[in-house]
N, C-alpha and C. Protein backbone atom coordinates (compact mmCIF):
# COMPACT_ATOMS: atom_id res chain seq x y z
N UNK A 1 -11.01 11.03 45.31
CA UNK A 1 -10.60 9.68 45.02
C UNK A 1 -9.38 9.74 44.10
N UNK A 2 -8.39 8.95 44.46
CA UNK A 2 -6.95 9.27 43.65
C UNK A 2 -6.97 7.34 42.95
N UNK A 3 -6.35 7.62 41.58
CA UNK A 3 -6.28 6.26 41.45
C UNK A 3 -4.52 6.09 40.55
N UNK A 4 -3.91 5.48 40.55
CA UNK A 4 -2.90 4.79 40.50
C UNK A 4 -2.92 4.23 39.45
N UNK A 5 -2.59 4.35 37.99
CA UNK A 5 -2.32 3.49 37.06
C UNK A 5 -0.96 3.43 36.06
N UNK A 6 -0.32 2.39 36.19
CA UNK A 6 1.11 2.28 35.53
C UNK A 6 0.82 1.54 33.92
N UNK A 7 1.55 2.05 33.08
CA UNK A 7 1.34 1.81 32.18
C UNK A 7 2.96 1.05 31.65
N UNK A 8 2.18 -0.08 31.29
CA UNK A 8 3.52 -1.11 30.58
C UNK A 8 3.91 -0.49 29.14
N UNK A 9 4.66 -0.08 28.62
CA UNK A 9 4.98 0.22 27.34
C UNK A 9 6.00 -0.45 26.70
N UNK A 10 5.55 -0.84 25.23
CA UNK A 10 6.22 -2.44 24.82
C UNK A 10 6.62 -1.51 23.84
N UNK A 11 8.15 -1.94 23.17
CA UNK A 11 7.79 -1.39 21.83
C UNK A 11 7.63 -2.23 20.56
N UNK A 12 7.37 -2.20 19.49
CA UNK A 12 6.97 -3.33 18.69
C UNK A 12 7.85 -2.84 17.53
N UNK A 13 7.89 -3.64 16.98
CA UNK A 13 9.09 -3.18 15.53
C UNK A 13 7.73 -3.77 14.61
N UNK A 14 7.79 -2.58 13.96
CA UNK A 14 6.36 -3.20 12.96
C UNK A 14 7.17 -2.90 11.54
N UNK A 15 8.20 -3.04 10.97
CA UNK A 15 8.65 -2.88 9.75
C UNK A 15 8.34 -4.32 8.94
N UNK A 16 7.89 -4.04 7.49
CA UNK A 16 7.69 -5.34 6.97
C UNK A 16 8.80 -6.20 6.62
N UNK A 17 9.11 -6.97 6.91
CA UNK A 17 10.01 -7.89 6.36
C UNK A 17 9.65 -8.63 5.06
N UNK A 18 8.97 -8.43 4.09
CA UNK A 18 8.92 -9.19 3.05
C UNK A 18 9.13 -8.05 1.85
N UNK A 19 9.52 -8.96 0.65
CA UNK A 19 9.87 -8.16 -0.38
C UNK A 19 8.54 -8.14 -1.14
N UNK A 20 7.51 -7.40 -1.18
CA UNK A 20 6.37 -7.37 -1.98
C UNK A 20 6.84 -6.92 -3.05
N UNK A 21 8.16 -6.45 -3.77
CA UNK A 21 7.80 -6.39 -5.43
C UNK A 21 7.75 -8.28 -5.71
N UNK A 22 8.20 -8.86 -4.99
CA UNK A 22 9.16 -10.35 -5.72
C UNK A 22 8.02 -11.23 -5.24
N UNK A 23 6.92 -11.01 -4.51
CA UNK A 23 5.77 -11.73 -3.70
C UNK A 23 5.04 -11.72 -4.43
N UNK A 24 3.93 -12.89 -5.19
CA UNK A 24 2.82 -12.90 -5.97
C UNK A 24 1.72 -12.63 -5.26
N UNK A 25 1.14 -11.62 -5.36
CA UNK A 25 -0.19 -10.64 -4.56
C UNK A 25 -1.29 -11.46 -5.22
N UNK A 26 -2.17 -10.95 -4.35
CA UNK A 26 -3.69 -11.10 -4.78
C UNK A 26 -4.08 -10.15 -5.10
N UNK A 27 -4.95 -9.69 -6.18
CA UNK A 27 -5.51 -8.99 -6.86
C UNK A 27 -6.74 -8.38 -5.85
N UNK A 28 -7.02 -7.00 -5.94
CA UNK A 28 -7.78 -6.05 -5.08
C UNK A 28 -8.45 -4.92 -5.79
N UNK A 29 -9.57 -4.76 -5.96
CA UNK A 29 -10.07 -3.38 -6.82
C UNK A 29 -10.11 -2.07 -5.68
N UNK A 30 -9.71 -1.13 -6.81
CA UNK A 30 -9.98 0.48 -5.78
C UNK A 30 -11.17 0.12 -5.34
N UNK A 31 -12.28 -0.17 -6.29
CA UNK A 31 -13.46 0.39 -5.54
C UNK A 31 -14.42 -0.91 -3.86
N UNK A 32 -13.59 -1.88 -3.96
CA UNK A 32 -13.31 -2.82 -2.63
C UNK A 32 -12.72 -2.08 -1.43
N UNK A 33 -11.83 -1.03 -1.07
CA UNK A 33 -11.44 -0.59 -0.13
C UNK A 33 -12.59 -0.48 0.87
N UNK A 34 -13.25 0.45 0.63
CA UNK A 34 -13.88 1.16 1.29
C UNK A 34 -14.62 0.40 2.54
N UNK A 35 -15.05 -1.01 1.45
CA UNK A 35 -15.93 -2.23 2.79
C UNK A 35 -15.00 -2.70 3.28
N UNK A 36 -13.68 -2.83 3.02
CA UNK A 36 -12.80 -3.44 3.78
C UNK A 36 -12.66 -2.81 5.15
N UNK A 37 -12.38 -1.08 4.99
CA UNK A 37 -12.34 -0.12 6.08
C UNK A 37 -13.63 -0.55 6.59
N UNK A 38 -14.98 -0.53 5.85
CA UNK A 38 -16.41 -0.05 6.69
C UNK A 38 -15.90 -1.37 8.39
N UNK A 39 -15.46 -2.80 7.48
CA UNK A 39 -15.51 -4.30 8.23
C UNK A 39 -14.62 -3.94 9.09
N UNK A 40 -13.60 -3.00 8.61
CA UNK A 40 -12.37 -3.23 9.68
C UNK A 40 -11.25 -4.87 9.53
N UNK A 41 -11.26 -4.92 8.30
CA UNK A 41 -10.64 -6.39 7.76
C UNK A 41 -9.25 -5.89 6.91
N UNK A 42 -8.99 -4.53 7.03
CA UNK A 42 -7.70 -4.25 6.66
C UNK A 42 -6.29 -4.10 7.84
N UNK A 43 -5.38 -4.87 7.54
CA UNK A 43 -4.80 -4.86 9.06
C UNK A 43 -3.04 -4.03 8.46
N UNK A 44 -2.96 -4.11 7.30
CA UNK A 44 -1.43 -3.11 6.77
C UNK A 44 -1.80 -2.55 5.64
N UNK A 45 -1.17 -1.52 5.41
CA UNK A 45 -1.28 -0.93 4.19
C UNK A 45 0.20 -0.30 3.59
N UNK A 46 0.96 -0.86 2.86
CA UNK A 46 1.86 -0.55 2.57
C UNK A 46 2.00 0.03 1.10
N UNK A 47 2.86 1.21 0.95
CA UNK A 47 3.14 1.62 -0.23
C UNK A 47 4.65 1.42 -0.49
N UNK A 48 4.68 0.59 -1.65
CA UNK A 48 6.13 0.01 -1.86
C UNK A 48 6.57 0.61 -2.97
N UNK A 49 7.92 0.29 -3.74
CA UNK A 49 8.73 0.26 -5.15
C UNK A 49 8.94 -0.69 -5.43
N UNK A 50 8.24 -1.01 -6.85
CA UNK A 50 8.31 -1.89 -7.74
C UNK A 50 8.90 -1.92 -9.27
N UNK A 51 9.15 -2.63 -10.17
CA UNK A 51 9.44 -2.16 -11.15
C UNK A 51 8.12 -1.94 -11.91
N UNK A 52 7.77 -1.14 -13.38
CA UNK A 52 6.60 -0.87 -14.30
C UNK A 52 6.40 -1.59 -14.86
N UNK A 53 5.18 -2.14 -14.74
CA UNK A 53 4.99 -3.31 -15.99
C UNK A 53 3.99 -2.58 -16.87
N UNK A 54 3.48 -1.22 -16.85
CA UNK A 54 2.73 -0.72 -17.54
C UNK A 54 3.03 0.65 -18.27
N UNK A 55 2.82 0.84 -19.24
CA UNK A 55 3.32 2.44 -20.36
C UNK A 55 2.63 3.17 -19.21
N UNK A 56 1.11 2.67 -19.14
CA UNK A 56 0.34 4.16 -18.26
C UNK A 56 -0.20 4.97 -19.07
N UNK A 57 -0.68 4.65 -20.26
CA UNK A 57 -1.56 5.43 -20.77
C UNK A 57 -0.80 6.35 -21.87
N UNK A 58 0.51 6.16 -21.93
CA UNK A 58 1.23 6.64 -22.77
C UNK A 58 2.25 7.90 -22.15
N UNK A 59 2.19 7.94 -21.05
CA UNK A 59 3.04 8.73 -19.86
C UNK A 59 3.93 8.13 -19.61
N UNK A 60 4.98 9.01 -19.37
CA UNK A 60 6.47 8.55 -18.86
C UNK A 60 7.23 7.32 -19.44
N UNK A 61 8.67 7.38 -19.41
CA UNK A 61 9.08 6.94 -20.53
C UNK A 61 9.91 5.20 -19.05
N UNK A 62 9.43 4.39 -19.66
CA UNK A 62 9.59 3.04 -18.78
C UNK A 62 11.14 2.81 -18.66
N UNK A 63 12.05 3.11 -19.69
CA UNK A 63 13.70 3.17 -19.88
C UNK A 63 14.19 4.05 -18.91
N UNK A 64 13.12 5.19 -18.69
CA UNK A 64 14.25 6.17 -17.84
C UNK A 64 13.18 5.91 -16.42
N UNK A 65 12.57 5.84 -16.06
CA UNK A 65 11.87 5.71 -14.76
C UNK A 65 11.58 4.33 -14.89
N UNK A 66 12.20 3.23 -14.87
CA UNK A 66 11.76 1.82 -14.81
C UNK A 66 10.91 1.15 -13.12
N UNK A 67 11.22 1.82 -12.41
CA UNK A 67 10.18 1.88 -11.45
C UNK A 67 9.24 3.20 -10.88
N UNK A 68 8.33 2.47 -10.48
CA UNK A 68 6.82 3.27 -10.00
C UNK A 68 6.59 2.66 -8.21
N UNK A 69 5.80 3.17 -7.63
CA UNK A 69 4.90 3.08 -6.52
C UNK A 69 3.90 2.24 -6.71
N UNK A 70 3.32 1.58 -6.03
CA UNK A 70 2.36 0.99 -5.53
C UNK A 70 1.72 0.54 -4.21
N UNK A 71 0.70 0.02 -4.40
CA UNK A 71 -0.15 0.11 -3.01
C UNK A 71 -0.43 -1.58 -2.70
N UNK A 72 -0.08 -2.28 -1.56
CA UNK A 72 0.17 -3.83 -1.30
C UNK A 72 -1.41 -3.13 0.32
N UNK A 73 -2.62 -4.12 0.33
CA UNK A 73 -2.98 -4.30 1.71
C UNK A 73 -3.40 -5.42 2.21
N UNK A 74 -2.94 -5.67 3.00
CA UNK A 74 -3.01 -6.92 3.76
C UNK A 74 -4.70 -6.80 4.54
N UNK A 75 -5.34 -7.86 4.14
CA UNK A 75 -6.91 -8.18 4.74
C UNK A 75 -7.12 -9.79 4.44
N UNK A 76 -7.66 -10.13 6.04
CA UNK A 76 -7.83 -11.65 6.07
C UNK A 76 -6.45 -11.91 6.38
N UNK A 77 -5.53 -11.45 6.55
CA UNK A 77 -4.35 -12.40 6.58
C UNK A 77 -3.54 -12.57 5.01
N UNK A 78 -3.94 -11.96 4.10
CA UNK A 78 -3.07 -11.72 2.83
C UNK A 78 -3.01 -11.08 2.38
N UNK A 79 -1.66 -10.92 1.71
CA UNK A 79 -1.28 -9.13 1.00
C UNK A 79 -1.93 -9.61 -0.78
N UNK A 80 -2.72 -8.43 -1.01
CA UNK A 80 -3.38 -7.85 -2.15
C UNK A 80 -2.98 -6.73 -2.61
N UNK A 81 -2.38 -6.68 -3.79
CA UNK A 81 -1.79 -5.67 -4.60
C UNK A 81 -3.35 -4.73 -4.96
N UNK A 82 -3.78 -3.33 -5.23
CA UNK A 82 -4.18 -2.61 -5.56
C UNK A 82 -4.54 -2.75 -7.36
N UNK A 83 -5.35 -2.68 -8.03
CA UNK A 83 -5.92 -3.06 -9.52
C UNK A 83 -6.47 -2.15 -10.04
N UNK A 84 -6.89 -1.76 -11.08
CA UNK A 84 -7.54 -0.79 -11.55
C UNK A 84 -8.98 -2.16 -12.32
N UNK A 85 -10.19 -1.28 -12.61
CA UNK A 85 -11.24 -1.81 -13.40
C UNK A 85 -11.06 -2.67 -14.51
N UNK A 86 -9.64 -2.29 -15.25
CA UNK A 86 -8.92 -3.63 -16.18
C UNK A 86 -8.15 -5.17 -15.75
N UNK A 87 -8.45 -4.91 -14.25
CA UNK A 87 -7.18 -5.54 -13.84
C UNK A 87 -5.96 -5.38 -13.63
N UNK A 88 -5.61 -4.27 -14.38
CA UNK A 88 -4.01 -4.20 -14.09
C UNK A 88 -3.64 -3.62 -12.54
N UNK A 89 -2.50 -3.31 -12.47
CA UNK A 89 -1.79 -3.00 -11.05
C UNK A 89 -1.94 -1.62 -11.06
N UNK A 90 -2.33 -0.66 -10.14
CA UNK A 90 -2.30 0.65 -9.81
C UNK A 90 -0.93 1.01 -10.12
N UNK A 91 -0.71 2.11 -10.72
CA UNK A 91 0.81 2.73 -10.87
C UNK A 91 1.02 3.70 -10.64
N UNK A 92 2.08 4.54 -9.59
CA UNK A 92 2.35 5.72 -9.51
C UNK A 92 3.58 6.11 -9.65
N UNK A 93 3.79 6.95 -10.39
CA UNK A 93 5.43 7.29 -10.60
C UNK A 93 5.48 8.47 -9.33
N UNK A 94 4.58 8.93 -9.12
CA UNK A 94 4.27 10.74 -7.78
C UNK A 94 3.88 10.00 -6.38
N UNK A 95 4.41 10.13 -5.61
CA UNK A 95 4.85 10.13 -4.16
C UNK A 95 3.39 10.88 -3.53
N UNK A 96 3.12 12.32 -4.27
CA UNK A 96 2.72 13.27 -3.85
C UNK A 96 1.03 13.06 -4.60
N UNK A 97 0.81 12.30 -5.79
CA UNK A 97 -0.49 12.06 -6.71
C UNK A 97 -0.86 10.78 -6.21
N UNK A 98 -0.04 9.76 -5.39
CA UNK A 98 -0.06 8.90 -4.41
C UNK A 98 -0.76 8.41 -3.63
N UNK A 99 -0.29 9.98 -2.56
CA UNK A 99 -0.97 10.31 -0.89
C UNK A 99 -2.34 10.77 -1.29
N UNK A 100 -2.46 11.51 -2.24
CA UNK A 100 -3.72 12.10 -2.89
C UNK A 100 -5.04 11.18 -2.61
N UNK A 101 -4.04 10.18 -3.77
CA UNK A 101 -5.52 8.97 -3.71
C UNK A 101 -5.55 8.11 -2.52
N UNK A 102 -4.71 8.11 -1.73
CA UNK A 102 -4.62 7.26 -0.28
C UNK A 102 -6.06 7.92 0.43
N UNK A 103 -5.99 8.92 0.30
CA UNK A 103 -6.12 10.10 1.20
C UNK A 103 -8.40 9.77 0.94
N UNK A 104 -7.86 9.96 -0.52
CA UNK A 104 -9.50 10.56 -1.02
C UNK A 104 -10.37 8.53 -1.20
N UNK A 105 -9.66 7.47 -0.83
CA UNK A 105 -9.65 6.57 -0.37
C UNK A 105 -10.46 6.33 0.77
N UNK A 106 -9.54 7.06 1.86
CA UNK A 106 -9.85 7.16 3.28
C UNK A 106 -8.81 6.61 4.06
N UNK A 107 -7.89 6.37 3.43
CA UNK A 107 -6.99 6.05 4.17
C UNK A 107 -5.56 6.84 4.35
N UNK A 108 -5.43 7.11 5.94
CA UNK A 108 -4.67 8.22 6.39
C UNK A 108 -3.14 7.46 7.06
N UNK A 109 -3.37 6.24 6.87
CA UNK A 109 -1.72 5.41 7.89
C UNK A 109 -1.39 4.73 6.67
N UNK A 110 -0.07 4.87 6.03
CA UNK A 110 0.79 3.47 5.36
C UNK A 110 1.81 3.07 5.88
N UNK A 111 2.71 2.44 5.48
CA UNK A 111 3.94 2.21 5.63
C UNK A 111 4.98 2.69 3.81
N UNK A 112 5.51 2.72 3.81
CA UNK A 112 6.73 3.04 2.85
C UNK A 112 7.64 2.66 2.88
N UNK A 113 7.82 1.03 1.60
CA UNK A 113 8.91 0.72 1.55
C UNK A 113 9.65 0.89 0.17
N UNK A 114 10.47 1.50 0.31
CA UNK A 114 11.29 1.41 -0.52
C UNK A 114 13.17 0.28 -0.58
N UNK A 115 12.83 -0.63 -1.07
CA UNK A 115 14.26 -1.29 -0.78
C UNK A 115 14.75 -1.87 -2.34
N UNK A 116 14.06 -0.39 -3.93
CA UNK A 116 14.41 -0.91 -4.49
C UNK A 116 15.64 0.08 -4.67
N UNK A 117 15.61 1.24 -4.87
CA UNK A 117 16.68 2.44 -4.63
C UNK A 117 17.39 2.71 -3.35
């Protein structure tokens, strides 16, 4: 039995068009991911450049690295900035200490925008 199937191939431009440093987020805890993945209610996950609004614990000097990384995911239909247990905004100055926690998260797809450098 031989069967015949053509496949339509679309391509989609999936780049974000919005400026998430300049966008007022909704607030998201690390430890919320995980049911988001279990539901399947996470639909982007972007890691952007923002400027620091935080010392960080007394690391790195905010004058000479005035921006950091962060983590924006879109669930339900709205982008939610990433929080720590205080509330504040997740901060990464490492690209590479980053992917780490993406990773040990469970999450293996982002996007990367950078459009502040």
């Amino acid at each position: 039995m031989t069967h015949n199937v053509l496949f339509n191939i679309e391509i989609v431009n999936s780049m974000i068009h919005i400026d998430l440093s300049e966008t007022k987020l909704l607030s998201l805890k690390s430890t919320e991911i995980q049911g988001l993945l279990d539901t399947y209610r996470i639909q982007e996950i972007v890691v952007y450049r923002t400027k620091r609004e935080y010392q960080s614990g007394g690391f790195g000097d905010p004058n000479k690295h005035p921006n950091i990384w962060a983590v924006a995911i879109m669930t339900d239909g709205q982008w939610a900035r990433i929080h720590n247990a205080r509330g504040q905004g997740r901060e990464w100055s490492n690209l590479d200490r980053l992917e780490k926690w993406l990773r040990e998260h469970g999450i293996s797809q982002w996007q990367l925008l950078n459009s502040l450098e």
